[in-house]
N, C-alpha and C. Protein backbone atom coordinates (compact mmCIF):
# COMPACT_ATOMS: atom_id res chain seq x y z
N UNK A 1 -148.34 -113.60 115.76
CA UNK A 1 -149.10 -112.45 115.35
C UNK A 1 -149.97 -111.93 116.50
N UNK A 2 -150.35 -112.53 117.41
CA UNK A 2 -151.37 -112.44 118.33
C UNK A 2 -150.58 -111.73 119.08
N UNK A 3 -149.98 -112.83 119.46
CA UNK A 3 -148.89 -111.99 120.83
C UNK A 3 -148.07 -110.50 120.51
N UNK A 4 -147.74 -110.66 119.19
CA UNK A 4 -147.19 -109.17 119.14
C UNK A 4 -148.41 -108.07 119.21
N UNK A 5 -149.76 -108.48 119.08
CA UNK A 5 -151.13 -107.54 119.13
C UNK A 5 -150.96 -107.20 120.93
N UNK A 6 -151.18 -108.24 121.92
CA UNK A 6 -151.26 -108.31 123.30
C UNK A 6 -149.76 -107.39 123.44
N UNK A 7 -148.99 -107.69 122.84
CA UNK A 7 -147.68 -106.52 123.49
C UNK A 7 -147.88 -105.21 123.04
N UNK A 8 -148.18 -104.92 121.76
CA UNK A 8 -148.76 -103.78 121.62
C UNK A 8 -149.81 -102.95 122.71
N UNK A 9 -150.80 -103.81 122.73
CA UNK A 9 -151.71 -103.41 123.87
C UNK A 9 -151.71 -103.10 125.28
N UNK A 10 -150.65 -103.94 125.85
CA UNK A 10 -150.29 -103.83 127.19
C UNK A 10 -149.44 -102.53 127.23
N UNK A 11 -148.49 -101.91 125.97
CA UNK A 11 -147.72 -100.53 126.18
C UNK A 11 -148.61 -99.67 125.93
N UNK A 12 -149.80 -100.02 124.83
CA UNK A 12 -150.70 -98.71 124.85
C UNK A 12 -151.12 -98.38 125.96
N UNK A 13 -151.81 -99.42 127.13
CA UNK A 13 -152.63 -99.69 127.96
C UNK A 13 -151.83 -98.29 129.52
N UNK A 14 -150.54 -98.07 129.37
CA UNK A 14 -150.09 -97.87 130.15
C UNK A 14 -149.83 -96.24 129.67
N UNK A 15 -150.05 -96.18 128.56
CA UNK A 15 -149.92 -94.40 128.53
C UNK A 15 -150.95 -93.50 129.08
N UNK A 16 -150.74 -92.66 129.74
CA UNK A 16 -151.44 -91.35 130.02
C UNK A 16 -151.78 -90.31 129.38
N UNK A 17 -152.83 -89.45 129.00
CA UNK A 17 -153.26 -88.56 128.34
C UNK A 17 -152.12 -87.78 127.92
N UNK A 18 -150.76 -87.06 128.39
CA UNK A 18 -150.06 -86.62 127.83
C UNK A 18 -148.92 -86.97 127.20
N UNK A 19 -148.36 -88.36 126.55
CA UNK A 19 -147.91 -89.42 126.27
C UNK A 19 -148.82 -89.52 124.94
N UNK A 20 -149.70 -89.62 125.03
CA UNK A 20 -150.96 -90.16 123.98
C UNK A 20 -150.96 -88.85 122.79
N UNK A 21 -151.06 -87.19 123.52
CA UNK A 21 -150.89 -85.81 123.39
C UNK A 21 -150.02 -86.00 122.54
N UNK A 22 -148.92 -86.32 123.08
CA UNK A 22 -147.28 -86.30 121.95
C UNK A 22 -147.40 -86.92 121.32
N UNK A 23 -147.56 -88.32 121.00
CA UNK A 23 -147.64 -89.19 120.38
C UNK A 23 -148.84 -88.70 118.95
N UNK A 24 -149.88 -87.84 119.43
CA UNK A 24 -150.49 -87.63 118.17
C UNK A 24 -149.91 -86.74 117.73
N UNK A 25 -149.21 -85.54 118.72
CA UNK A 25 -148.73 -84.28 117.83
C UNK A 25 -147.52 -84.06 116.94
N UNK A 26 -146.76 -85.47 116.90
CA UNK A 26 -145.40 -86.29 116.21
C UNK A 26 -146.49 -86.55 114.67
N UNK A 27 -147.80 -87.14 115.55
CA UNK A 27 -147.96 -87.48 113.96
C UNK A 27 -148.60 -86.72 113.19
N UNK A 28 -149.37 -85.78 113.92
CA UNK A 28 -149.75 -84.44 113.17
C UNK A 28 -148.80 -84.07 112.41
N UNK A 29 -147.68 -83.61 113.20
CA UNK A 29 -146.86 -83.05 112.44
C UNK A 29 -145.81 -83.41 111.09
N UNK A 30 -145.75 -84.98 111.10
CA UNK A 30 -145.37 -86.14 110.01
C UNK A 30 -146.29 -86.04 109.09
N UNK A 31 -147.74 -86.12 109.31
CA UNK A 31 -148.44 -86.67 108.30
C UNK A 31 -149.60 -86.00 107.69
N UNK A 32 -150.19 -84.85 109.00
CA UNK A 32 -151.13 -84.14 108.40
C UNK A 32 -150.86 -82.56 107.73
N UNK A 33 -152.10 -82.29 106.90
CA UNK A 33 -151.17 -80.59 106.67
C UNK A 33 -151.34 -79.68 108.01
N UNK A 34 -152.02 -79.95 108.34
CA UNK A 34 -152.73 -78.25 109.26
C UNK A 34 -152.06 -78.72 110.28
N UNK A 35 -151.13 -78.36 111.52
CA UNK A 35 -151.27 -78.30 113.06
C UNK A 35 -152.30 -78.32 113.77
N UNK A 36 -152.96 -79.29 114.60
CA UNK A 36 -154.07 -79.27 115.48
C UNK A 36 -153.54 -80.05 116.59
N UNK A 37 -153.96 -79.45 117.44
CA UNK A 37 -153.77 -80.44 119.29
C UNK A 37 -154.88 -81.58 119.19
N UNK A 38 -154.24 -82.75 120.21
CA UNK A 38 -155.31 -83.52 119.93
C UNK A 38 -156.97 -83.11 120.47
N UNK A 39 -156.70 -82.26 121.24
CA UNK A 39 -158.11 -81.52 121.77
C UNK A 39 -159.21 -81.31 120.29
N UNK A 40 -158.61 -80.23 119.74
CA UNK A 40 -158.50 -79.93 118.28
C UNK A 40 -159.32 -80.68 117.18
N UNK A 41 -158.08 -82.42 116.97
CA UNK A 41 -158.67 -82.56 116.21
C UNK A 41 -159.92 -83.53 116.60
N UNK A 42 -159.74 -83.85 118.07
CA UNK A 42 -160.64 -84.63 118.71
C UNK A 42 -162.23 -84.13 118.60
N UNK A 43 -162.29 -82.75 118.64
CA UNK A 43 -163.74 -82.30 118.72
C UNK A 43 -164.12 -82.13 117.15
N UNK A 44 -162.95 -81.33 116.35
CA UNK A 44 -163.61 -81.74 114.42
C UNK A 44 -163.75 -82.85 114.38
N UNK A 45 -163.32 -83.90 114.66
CA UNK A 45 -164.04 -85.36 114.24
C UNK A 45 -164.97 -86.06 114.67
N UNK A 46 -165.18 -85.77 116.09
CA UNK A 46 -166.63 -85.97 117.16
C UNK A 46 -167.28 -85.02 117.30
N UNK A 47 -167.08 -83.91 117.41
CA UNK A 47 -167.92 -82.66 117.87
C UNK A 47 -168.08 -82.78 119.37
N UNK A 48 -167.89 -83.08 120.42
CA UNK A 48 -167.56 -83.19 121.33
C UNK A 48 -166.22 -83.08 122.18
N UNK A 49 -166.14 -82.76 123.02
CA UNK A 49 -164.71 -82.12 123.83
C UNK A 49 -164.49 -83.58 124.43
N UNK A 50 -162.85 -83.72 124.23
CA UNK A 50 -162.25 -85.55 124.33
C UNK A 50 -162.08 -84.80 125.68
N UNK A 51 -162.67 -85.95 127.02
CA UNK A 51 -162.54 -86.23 128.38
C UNK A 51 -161.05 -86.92 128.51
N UNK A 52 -160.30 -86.46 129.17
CA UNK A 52 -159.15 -87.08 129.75
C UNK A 52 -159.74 -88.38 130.55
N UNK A 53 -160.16 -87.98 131.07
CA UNK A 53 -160.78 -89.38 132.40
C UNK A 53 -161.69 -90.83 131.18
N UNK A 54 -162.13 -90.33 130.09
CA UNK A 54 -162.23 -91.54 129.27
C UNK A 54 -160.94 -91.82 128.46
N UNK A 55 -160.20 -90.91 128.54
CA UNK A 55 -159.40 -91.62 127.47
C UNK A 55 -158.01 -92.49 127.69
N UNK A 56 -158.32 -93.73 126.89
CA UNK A 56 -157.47 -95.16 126.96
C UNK A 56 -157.84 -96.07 127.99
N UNK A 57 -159.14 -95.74 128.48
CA UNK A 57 -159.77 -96.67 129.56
C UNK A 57 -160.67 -98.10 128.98
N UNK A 58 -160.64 -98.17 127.25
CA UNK A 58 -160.61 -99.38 126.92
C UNK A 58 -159.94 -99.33 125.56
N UNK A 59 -159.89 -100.94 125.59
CA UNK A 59 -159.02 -101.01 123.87
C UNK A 59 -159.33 -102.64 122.99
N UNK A 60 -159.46 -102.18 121.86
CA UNK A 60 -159.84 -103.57 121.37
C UNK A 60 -158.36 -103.96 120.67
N UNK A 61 -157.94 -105.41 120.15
CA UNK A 61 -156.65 -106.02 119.55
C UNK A 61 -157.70 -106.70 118.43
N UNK A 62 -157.10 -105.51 117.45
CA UNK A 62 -157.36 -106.01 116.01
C UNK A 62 -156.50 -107.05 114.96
N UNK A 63 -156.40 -107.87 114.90
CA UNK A 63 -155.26 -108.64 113.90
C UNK A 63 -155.62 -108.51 112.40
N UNK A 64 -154.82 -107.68 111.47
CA UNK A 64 -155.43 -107.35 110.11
C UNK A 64 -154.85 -108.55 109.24
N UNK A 65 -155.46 -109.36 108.19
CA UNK A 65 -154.51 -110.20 107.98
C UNK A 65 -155.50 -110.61 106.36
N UNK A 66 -154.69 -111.31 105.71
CA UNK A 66 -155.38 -112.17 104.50
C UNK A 66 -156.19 -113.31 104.56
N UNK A 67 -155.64 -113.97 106.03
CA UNK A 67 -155.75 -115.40 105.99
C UNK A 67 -155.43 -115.49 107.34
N UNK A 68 -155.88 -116.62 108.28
CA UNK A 68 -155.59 -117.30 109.52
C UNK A 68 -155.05 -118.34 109.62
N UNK A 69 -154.02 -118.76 110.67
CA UNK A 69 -153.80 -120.44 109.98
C UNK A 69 -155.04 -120.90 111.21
N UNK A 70 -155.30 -121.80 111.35
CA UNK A 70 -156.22 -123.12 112.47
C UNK A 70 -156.09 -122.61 113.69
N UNK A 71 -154.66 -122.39 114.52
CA UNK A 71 -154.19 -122.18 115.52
C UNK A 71 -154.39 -120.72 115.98
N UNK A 72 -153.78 -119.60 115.10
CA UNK A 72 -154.50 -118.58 115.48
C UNK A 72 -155.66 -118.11 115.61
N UNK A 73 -156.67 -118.95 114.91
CA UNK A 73 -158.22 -118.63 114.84
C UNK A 73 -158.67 -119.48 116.32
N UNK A 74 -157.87 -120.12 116.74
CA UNK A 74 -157.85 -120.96 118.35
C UNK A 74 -157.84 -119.81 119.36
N UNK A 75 -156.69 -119.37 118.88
CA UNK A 75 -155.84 -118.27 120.08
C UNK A 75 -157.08 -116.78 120.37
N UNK A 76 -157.88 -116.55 119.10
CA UNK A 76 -158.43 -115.45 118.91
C UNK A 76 -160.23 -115.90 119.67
N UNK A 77 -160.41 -117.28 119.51
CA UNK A 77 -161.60 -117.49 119.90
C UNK A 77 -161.68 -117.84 121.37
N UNK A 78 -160.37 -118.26 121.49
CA UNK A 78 -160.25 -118.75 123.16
C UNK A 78 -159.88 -117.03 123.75
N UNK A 79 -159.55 -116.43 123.69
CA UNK A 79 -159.20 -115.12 124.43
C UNK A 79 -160.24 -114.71 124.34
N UNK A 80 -161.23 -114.13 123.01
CA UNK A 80 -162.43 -113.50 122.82
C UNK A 80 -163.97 -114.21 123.74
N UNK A 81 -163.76 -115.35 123.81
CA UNK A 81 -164.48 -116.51 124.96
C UNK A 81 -164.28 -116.05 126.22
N UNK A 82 -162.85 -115.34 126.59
CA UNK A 82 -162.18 -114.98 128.11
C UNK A 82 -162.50 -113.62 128.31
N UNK A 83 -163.47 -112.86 127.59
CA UNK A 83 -163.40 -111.66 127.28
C UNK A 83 -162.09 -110.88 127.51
N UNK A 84 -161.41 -111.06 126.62
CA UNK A 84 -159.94 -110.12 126.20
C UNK A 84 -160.87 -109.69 124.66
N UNK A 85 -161.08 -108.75 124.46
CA UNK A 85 -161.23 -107.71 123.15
C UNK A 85 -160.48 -108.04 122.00
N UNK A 86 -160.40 -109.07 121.55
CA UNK A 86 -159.13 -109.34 120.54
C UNK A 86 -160.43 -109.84 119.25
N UNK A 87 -159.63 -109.42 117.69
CA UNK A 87 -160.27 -109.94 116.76
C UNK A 87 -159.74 -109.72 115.52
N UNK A 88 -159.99 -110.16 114.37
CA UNK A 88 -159.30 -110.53 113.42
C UNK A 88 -160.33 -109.84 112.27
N UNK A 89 -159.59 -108.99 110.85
CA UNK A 89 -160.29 -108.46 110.27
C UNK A 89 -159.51 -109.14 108.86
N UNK A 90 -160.25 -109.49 107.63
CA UNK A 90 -159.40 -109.73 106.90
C UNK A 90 -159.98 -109.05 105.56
N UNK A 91 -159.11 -108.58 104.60
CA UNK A 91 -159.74 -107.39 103.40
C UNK A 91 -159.14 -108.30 102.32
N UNK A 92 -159.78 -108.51 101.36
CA UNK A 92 -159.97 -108.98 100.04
C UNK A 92 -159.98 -108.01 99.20
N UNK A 93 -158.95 -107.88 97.83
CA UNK A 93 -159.10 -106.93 96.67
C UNK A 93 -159.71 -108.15 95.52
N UNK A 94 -161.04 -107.61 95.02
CA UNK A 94 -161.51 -108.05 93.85
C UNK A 94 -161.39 -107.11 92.47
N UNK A 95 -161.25 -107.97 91.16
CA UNK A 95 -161.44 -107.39 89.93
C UNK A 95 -162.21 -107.41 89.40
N UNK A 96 -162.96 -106.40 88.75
CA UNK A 96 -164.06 -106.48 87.61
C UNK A 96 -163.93 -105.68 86.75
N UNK A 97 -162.92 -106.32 85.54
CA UNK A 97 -162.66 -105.27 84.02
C UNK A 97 -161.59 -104.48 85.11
N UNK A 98 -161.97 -103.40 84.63
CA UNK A 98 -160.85 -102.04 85.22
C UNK A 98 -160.79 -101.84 86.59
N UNK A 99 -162.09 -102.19 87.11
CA UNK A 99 -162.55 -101.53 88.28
C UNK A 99 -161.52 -102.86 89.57
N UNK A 100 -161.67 -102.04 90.88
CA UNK A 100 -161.16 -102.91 91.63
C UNK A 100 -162.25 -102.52 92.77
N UNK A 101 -162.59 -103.58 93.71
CA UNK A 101 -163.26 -103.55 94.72
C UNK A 101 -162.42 -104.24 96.60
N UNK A 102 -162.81 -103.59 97.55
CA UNK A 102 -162.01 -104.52 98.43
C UNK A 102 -163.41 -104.10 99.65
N UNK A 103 -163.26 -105.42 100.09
CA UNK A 103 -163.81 -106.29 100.98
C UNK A 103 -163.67 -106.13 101.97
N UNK A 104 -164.35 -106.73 103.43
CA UNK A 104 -163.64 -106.76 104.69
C UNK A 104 -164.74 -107.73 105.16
N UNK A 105 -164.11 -108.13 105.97
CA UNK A 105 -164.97 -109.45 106.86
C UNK A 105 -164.40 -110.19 108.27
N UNK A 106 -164.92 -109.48 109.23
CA UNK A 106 -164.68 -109.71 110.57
C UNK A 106 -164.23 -111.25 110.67
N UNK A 107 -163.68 -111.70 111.87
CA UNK A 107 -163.33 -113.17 112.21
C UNK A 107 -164.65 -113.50 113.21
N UNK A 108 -164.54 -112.47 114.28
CA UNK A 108 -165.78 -112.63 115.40
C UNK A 108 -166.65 -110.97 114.90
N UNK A 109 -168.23 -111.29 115.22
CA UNK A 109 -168.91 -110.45 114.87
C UNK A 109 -168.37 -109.00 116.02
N UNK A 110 -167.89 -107.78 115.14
CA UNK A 110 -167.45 -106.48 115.92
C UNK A 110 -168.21 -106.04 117.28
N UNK A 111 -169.22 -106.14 117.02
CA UNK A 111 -170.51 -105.81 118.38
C UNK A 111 -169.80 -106.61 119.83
N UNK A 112 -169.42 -107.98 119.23
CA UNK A 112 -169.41 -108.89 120.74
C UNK A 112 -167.82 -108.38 121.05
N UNK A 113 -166.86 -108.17 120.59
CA UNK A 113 -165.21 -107.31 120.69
C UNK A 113 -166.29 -106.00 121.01
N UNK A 114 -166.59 -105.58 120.89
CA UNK A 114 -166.97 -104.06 121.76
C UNK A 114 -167.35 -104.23 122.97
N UNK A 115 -168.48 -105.43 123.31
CA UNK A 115 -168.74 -104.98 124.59
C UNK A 115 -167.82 -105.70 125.23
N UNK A 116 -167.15 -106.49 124.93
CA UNK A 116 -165.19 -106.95 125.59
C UNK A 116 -164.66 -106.03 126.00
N UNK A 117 -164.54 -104.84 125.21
CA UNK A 117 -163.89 -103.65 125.30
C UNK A 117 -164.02 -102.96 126.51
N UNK A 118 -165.52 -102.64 126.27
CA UNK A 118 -166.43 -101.71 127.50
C UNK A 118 -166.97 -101.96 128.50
N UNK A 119 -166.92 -103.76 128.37
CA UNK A 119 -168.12 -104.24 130.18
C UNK A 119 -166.42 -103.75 131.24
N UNK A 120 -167.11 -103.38 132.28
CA UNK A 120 -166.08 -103.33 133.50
C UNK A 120 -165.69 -104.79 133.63
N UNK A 121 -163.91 -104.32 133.99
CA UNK A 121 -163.21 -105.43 134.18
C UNK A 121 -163.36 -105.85 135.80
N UNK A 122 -163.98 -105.20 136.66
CA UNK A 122 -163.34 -105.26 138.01
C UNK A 122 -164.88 -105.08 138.83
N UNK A 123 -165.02 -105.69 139.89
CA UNK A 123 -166.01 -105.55 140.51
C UNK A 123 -165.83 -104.33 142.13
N UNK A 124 -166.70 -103.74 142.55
CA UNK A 124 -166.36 -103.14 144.10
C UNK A 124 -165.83 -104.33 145.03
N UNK A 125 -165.08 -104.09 145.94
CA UNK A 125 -164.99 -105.18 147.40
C UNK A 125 -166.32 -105.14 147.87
N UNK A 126 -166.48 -106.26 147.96
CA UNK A 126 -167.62 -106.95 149.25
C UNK A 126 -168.17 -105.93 150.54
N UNK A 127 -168.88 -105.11 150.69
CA UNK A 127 -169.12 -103.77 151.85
C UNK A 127 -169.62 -104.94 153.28
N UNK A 128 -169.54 -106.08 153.26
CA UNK A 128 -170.12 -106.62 154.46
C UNK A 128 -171.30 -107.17 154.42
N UNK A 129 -172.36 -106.91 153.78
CA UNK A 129 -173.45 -106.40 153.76
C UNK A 129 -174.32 -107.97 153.46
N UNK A 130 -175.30 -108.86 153.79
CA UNK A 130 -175.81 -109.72 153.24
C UNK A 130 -177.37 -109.54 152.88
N UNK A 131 -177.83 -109.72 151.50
CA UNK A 131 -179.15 -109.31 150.88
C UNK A 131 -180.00 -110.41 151.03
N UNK A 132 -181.44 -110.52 151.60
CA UNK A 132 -181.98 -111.66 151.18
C UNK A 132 -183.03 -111.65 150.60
N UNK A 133 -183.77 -112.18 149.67
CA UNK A 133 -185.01 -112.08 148.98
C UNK A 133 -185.81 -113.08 149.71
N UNK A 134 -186.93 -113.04 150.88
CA UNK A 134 -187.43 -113.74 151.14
C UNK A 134 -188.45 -113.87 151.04
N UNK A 135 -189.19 -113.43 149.76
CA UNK A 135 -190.11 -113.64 149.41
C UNK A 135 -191.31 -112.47 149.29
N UNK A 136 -192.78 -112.28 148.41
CA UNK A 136 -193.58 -111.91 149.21
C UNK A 136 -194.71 -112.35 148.89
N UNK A 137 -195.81 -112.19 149.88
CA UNK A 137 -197.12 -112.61 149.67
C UNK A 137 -197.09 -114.16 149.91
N UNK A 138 -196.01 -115.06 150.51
CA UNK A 138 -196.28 -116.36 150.78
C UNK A 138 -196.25 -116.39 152.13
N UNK A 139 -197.35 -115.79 153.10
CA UNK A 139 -197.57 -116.65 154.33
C UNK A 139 -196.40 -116.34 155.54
N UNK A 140 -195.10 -115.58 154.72
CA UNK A 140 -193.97 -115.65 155.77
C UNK A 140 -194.36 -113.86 156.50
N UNK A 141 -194.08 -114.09 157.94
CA UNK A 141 -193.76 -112.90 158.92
C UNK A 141 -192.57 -112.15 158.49
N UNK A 142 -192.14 -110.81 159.11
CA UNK A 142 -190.86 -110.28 159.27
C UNK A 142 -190.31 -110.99 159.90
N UNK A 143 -190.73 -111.32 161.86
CA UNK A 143 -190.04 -112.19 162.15
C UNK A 143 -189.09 -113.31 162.02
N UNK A 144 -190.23 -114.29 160.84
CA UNK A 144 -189.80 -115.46 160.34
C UNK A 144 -188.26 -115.13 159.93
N UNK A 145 -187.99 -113.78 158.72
CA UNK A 145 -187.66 -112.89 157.89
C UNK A 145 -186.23 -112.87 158.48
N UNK A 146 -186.76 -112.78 159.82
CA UNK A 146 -185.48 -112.27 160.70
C UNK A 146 -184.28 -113.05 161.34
N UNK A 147 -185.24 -114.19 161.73
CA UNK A 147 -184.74 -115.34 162.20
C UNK A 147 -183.69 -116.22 161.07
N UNK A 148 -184.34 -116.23 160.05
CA UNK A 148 -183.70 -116.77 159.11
C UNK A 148 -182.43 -116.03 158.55
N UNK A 149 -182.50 -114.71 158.20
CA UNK A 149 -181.37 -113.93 157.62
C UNK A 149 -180.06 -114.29 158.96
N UNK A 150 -181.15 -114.19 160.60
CA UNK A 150 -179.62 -114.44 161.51
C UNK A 150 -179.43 -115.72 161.73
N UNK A 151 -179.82 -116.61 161.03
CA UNK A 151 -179.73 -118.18 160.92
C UNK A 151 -177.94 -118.14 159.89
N UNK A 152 -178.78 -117.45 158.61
CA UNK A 152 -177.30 -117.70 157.60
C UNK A 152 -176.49 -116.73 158.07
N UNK A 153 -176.50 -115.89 158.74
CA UNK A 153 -175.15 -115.30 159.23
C UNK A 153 -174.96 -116.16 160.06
N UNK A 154 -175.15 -116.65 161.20
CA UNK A 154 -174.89 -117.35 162.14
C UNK A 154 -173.96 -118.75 161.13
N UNK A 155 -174.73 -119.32 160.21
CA UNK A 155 -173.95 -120.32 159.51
C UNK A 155 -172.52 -119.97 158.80
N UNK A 156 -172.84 -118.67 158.23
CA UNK A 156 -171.17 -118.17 157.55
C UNK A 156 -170.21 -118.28 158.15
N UNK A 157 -170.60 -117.54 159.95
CA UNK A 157 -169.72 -117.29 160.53
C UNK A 157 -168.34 -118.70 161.09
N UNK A 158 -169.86 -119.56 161.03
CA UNK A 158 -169.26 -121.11 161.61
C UNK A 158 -168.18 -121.36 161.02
């Protein structure tokens, strides 16, 4: 179940804004009444104009299910631990007399799968550059300051 979520994700992961375009306007046209571009229906539902440059730049893997066995609740806590965005939702229908009620109840709390989603995956390269905090108000010179910062370069280089 997992793995078919991660394969899902890795083909979403790879579409481009006009791919994504078609893909909604297939289903506009299947499922909704009115014709709208995704531009369209993107701003009636946000009120805001959908940015190409945000869009599909993150994604969460939802697993919808009744029940977990042991192993998948492994698979979902060890990835979600690795920050991979993955999580498990499960919906309950209750009875009372006529009425019916249904449920939902996360596996991992939704908040911590979001910021999975959204922290940057990737850091800048290294610019060269070495920072040092050497302190202030204890007694030390610039000099001192100086000597020391070309002490640990001098050591890196070794």
């Amino acid at each position: 179940m997992v793995a078919q979520a991660i394969d899902y994700a890795s083909w979403v992961k790879k579409l481009d804004a006009a791919a994504i375009a078609d893909i909604y306007k297939k289903f506009n046209a299947d499922y909704l009444p009115s014709p709208k571009t995704l531009d369209q229906a993107f701003f009636d539902k946000f009120g805001n104009k959908l940015d190409e440059d945000d869009l599909n730049n993150s994604h969460q893997i939802v697993v919808v299910s009744a029940e977990l066995d042991s192993s998948t609740e492994r698979i979902i806590r060890y990835l979600s631990d690795s920050n991979v965005p993955v999580n498990a939702v499960f919906f309950h229908v209750f009875r009372d007399s006529e009425a019916r009620y249904l449920s939902r109840v996360w596996f991992i709390e939704p908040a911590e799968t979001q910021e999975h989603a959204t922290a940057p995956k990737s850091t800048e390269p290294w610019n060269g550059e070495y920072y040092v905090s050497f302190g202030h108000d204890m007694g030390r010179s610039w000099d001192d300051a100086r000597k020391e910062v070309y002490f640990q370069c001098w050591l890196m280089k070794a």
